[in-house]
Each structure stands twice: as C-alpha cells, then as structure tokens.
Protein backbone atom coordinates (compact mmCIF):
# COMPACT_ATOMS: atom_id res chain seq x y z
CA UNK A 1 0.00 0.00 0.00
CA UNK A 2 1.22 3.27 -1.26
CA UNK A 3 1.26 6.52 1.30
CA UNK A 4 -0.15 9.70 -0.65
CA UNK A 5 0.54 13.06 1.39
CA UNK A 6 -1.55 14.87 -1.60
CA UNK A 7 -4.53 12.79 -0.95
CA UNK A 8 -3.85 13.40 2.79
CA UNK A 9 -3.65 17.01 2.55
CA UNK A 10 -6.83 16.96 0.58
CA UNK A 11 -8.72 14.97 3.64
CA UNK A 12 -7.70 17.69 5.86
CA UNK A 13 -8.50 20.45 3.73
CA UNK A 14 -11.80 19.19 3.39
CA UNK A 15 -12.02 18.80 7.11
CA UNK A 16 -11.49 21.99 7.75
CA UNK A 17 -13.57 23.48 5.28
CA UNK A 18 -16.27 21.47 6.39
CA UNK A 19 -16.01 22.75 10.00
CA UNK A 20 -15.50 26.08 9.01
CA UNK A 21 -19.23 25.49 6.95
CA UNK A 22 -20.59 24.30 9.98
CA UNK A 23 -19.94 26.97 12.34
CA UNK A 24 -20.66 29.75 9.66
CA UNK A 25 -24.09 28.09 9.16
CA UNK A 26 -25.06 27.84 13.41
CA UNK A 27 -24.16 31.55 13.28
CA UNK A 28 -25.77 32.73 11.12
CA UNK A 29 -28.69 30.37 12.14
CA UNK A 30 -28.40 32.08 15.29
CA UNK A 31 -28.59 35.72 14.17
CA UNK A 32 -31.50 34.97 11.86
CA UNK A 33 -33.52 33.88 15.13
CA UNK A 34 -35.12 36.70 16.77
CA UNK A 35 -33.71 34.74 20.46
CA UNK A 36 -30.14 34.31 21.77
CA UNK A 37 -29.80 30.49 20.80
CA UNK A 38 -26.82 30.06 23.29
CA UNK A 39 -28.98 32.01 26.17
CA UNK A 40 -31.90 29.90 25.89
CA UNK A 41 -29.95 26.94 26.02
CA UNK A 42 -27.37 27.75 28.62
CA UNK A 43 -29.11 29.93 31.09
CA UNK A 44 -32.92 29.10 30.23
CA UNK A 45 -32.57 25.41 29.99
CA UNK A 46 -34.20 25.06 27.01
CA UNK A 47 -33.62 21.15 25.94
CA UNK A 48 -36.19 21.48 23.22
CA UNK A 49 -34.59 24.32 21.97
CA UNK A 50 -31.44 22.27 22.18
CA UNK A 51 -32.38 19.39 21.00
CA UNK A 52 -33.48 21.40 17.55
CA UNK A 53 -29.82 22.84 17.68
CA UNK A 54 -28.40 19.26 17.74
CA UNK A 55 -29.98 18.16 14.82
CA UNK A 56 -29.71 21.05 12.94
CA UNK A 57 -25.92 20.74 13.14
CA UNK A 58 -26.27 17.00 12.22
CA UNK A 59 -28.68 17.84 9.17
CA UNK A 60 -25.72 20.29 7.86
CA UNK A 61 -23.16 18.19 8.72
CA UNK A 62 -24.87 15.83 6.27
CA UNK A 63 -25.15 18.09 3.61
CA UNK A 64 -21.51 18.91 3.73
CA UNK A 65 -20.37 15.85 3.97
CA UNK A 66 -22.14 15.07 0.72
CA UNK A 67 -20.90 17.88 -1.45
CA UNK A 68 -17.73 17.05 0.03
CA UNK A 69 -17.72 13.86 -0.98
C-alpha cells in the first residue's frame, strides 16, 4: 500500500472546510432567530430548543459531507 501526502492534505482540507461550513451556518442560524440560541440553552434550559440545535448541526453536517464527498 502506497502513502499519498496529496490525498492526505486533501482529507484535511476538506475537514477543515467542512467545519468552518458548519460553524458559519449555526451563526448565522443564530442571528437569523429573533432569540439568543446560546442564552436559551445555557441559562434558560431550554432542551427542546437544544435538542433542535443538535440536529440542525447534524442535518448540515450531512449536507456537507455530501458535497464534500
């Protein structure tokens, strides 16, 4: 089995574009919402609220993962 940095470097390029993606996207999520996401969740206790967050950040994962791959 042949080692290939290049295909290496890609893998973590695309890592790291993908997380970049998926903090952009909760952001912006979060200013869009006319509530403090983090507030509600931290301070509030909102595990509804959290749970949406959760999969939210799954759903996009998925989609990033896809047009990554």
């Amino acid at each position: 089995m042949e080692f290939h940095f290049s295909a290496l470097l890609n893998a973590l390029v695309f890592a790291i574009l993908g997380v970049i993606f998926l903090v952009l996207s909760l952001l912006m999520w979060d200013k869009l919402t006319p509530f403090d996401l983090w507030k509600e969740i931290i301070e509030e206790h909102n595990t509804a609220l959290a749970i949406v967050v959760g999969l939210t950040a799954l759903g996009i994962s998925i989609i990033i993962a896809a047009a990554v791959h």
